[in-house]
PDB file of N, CA and C in Angstrom:
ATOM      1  N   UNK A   1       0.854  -1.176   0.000  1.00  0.00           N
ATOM      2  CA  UNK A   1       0.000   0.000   0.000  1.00  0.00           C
ATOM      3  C   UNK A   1       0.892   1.229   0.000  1.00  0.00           C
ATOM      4  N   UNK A   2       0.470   2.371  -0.972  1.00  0.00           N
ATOM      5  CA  UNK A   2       1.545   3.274  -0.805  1.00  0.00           C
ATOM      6  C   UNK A   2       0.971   4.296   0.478  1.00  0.00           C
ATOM      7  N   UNK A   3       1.950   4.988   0.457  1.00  0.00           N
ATOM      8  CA  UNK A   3       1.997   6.225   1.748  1.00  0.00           C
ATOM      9  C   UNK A   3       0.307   6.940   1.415  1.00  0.00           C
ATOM     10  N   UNK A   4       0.145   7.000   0.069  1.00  0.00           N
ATOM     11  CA  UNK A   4      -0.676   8.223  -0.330  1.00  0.00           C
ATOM     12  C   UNK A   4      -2.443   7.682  -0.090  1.00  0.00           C
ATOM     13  N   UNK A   5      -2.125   5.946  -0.324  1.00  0.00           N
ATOM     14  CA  UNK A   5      -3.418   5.486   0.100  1.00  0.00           C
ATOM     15  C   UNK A   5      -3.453   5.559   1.263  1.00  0.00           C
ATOM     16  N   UNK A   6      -2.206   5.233   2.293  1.00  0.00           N
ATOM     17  CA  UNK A   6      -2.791   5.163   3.363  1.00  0.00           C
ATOM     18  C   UNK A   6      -3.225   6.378   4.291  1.00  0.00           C
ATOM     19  N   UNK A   7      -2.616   7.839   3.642  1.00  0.00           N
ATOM     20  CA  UNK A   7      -2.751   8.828   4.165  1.00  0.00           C
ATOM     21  C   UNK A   7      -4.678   8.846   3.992  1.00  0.00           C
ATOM     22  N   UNK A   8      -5.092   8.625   2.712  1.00  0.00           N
ATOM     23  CA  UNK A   8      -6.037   8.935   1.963  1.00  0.00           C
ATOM     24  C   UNK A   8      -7.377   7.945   3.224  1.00  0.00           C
ATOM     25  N   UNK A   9      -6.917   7.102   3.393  1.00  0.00           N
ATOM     26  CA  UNK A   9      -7.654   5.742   4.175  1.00  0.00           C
ATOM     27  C   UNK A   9      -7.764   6.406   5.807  1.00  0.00           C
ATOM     28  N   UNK A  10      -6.694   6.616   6.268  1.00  0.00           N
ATOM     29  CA  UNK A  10      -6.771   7.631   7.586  1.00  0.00           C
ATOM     30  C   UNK A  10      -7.497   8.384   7.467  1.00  0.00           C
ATOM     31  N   UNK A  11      -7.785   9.530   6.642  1.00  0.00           N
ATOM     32  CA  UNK A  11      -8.350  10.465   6.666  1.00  0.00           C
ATOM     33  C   UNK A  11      -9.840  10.410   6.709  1.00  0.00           C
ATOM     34  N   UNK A  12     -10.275   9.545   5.733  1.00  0.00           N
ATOM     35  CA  UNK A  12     -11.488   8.544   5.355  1.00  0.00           C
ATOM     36  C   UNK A  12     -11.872   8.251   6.976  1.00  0.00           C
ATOM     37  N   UNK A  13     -11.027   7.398   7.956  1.00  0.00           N
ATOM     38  CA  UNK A  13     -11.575   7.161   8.962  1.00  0.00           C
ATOM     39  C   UNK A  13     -11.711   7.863  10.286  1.00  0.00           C
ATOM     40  N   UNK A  14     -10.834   9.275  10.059  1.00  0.00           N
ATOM     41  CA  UNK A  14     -11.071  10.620  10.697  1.00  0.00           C
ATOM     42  C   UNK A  14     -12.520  10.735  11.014  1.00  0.00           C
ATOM     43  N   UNK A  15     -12.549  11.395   9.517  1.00  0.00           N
ATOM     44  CA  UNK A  15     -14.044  11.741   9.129  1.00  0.00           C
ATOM     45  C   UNK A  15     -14.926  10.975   9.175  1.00  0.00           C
ATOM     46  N   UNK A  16     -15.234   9.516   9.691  1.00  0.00           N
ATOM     47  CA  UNK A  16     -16.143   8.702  10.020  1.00  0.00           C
ATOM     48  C   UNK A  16     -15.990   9.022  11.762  1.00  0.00           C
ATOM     49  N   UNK A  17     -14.780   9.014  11.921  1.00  0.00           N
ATOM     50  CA  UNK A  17     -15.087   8.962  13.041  1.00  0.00           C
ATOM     51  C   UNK A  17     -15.903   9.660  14.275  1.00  0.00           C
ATOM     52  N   UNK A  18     -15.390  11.316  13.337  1.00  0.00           N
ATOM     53  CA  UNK A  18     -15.727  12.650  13.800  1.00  0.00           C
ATOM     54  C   UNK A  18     -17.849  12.867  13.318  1.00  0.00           C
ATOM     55  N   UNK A  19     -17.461  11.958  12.711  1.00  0.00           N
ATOM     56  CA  UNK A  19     -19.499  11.515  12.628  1.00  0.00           C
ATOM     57  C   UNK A  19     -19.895  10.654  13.349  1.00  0.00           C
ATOM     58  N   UNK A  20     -19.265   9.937  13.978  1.00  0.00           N
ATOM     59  CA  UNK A  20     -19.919   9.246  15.148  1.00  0.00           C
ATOM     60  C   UNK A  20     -19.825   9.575  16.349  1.00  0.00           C
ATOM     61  N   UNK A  21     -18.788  10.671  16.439  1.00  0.00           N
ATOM     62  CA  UNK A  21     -18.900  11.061  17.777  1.00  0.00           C
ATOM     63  C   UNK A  21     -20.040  12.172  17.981  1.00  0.00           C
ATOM     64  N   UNK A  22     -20.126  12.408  17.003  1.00  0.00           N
ATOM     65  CA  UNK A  22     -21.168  13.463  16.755  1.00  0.00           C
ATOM     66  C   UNK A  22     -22.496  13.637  17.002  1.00  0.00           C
ATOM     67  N   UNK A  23     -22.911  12.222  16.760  1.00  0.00           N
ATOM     68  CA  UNK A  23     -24.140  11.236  17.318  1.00  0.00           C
ATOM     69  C   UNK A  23     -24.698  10.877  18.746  1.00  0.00           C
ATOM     70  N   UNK A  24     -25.995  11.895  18.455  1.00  0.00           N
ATOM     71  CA  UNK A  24     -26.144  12.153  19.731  1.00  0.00           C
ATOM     72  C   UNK A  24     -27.190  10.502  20.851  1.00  0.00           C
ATOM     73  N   UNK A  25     -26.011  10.456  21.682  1.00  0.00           N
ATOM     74  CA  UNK A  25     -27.069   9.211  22.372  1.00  0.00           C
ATOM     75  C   UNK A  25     -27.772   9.295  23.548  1.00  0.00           C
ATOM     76  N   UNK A  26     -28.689   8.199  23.877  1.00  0.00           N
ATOM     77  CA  UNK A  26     -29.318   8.406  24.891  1.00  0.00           C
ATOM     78  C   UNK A  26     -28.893   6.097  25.478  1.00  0.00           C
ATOM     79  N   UNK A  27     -29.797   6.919  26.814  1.00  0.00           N
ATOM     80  CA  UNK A  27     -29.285   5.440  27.853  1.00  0.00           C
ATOM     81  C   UNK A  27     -30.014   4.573  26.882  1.00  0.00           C
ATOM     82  N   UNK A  28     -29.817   3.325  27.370  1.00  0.00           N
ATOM     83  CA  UNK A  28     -30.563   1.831  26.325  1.00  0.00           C
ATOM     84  C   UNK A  28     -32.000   1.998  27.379  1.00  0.00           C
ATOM     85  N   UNK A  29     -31.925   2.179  28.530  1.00  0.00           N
ATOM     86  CA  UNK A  29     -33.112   1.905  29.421  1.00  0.00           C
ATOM     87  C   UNK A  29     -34.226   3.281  28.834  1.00  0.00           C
ATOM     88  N   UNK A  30     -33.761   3.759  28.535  1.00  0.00           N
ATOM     89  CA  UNK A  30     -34.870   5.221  27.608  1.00  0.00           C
ATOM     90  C   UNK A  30     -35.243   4.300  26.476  1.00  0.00           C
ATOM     91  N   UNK A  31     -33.799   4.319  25.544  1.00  0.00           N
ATOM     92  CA  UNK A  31     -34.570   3.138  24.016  1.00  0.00           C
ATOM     93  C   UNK A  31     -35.202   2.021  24.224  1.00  0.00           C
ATOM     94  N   UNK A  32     -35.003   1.695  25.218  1.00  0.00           N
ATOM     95  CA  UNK A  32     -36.260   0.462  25.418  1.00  0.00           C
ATOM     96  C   UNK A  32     -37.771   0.519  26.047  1.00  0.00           C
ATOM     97  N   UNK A  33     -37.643   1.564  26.474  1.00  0.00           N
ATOM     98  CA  UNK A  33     -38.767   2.222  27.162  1.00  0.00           C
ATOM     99  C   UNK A  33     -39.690   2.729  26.236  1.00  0.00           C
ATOM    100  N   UNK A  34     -38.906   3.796  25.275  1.00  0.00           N
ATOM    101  CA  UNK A  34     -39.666   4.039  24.015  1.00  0.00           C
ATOM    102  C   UNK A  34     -40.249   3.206  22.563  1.00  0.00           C
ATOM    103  N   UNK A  35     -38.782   2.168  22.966  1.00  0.00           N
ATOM    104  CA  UNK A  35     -39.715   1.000  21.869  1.00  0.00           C
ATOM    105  C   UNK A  35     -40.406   0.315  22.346  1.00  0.00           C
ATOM    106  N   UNK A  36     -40.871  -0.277  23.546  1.00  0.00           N
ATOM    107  CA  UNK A  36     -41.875  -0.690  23.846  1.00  0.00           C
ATOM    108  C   UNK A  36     -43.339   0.255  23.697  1.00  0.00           C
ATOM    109  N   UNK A  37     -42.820   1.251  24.229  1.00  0.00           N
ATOM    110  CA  UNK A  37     -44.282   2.238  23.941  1.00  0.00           C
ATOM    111  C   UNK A  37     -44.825   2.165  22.400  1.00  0.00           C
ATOM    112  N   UNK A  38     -43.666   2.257  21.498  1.00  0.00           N
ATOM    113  CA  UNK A  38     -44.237   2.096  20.398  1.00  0.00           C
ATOM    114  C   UNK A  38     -44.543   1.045  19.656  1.00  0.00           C
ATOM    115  N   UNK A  39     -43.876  -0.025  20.256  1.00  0.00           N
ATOM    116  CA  UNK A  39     -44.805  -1.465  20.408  1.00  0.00           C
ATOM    117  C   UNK A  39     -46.482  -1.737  20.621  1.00  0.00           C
ATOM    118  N   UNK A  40     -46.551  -1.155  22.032  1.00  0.00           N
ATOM    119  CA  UNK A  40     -47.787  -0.877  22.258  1.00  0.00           C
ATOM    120  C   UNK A  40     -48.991  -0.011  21.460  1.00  0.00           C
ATOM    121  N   UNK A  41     -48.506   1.142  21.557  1.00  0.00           N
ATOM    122  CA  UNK A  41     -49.017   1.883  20.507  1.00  0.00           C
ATOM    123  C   UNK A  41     -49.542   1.659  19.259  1.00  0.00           C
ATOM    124  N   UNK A  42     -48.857   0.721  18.266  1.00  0.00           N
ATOM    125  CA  UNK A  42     -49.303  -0.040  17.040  1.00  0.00           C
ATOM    126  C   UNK A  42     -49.229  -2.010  16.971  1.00  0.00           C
ATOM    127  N   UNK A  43     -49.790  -1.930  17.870  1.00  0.00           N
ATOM    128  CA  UNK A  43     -50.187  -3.462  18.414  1.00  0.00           C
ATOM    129  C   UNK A  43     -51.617  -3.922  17.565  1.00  0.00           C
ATOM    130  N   UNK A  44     -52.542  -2.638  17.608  1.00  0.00           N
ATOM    131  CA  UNK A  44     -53.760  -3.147  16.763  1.00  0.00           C
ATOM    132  C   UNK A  44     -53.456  -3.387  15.216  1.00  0.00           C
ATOM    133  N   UNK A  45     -52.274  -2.279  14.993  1.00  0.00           N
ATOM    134  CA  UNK A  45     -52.169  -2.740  13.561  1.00  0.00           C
ATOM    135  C   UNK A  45     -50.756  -3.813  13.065  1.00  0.00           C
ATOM    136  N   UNK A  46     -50.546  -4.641  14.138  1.00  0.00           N
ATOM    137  CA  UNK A  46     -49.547  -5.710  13.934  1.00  0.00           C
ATOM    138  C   UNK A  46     -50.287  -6.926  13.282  1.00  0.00           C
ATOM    139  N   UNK A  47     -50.060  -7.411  12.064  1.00  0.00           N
ATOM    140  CA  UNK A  47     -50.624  -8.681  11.169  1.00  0.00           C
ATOM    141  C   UNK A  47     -49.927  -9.763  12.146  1.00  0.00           C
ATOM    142  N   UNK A  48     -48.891  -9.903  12.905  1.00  0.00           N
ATOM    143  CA  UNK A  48     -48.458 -10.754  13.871  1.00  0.00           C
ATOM    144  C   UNK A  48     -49.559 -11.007  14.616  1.00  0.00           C
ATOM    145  N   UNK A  49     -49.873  -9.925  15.305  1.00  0.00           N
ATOM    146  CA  UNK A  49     -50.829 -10.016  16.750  1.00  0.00           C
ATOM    147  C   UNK A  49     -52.314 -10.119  16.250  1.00  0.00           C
ATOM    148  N   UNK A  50     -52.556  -9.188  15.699  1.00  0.00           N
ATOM    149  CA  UNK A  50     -54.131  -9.567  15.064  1.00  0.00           C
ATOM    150  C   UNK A  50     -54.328 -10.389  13.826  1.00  0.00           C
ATOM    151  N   UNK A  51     -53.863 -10.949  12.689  1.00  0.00           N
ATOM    152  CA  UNK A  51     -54.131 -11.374  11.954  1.00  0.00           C
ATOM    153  C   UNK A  51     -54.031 -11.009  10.600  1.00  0.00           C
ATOM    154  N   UNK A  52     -53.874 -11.710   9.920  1.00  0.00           N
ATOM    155  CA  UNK A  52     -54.588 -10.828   8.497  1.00  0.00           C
ATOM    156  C   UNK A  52     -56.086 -11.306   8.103  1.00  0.00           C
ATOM    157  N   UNK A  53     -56.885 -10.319   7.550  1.00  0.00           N
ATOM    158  CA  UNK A  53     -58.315 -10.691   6.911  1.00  0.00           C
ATOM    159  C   UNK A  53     -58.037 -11.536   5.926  1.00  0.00           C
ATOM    160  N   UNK A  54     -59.083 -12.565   6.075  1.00  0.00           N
ATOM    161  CA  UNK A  54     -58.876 -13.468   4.850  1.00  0.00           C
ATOM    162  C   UNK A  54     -59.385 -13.086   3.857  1.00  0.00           C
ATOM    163  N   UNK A  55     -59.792 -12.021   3.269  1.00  0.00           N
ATOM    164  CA  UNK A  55     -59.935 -11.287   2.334  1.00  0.00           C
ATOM    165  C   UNK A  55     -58.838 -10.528   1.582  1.00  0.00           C
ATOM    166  N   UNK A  56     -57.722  -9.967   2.067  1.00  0.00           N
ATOM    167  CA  UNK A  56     -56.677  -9.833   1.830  1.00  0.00           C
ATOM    168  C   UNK A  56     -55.611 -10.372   2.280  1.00  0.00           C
ATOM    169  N   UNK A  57     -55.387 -11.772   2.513  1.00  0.00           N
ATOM    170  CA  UNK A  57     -54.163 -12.082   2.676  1.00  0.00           C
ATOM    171  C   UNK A  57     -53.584 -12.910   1.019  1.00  0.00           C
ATOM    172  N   UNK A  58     -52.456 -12.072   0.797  1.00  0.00           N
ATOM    173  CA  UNK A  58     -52.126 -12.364  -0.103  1.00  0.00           C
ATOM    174  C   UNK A  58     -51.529 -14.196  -0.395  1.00  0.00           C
ATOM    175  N   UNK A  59     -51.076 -14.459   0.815  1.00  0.00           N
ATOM    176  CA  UNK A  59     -50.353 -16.171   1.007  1.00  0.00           C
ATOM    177  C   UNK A  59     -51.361 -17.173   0.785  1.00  0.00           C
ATOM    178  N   UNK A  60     -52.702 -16.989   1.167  1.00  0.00           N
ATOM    179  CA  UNK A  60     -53.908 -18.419   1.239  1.00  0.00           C
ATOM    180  C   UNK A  60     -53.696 -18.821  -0.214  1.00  0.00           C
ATOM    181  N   UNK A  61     -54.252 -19.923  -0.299  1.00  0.00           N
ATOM    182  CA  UNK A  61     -54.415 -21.101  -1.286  1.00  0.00           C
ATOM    183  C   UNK A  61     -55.556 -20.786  -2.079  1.00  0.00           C
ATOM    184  N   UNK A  62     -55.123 -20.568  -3.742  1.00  0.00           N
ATOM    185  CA  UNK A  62     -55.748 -20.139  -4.839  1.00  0.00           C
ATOM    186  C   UNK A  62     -57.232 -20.758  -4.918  1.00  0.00           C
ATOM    187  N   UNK A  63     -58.235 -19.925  -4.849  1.00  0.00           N
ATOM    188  CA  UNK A  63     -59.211 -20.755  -5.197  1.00  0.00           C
ATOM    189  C   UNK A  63     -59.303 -21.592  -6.840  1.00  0.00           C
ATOM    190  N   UNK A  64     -60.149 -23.004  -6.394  1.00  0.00           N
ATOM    191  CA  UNK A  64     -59.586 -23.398  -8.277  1.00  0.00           C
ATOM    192  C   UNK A  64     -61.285 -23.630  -8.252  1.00  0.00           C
ATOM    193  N   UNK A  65     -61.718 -23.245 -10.071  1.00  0.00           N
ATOM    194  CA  UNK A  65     -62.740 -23.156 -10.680  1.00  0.00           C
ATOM    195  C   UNK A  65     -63.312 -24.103 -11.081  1.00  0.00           C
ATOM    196  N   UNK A  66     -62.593 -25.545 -10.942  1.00  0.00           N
ATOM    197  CA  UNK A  66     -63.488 -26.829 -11.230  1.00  0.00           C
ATOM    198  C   UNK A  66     -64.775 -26.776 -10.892  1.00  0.00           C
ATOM    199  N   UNK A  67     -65.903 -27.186 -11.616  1.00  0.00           N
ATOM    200  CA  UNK A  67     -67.249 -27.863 -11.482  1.00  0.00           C
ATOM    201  C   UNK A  67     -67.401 -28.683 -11.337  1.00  0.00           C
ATOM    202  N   UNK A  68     -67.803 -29.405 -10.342  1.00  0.00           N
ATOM    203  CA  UNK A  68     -68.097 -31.188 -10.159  1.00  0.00           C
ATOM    204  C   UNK A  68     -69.510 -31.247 -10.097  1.00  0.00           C
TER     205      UNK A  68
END
């Protein structure tokens, strides 16, 4: 590797770095607090928890048109 990449590659990871410090955080016990709330919050519209209508679920089994 020459000098000029690696100057070039340092610099590269300066400037990543100086963006992550930059990044503003909070405790995990807040982010979990808030993703649960917003868990809760859209629980009625989870296809997990309630379902899908069998009217629109795209996965069920094709109806077939035979006449017997």
């Amino acid at each position: 590797m020459s000098s000029g990449a690696s100057v070039s590659a340092l610099q590269r990871l300066v400037e990543q770095l100086k963006l992550e410090a930059g990044v503003e955080r909070i405790m995990v016990s807040q982010a979990a607090a808030e993703l649960q709330q917003y868990c809760m919050q859209n629980a009625c519209k989870d296809a997990l928890l309630v379902g899908v209508p069998a009217g629109s679920n795209p996965f069920r089994e094709p109806r077939s048109c035979a006449l017997l």
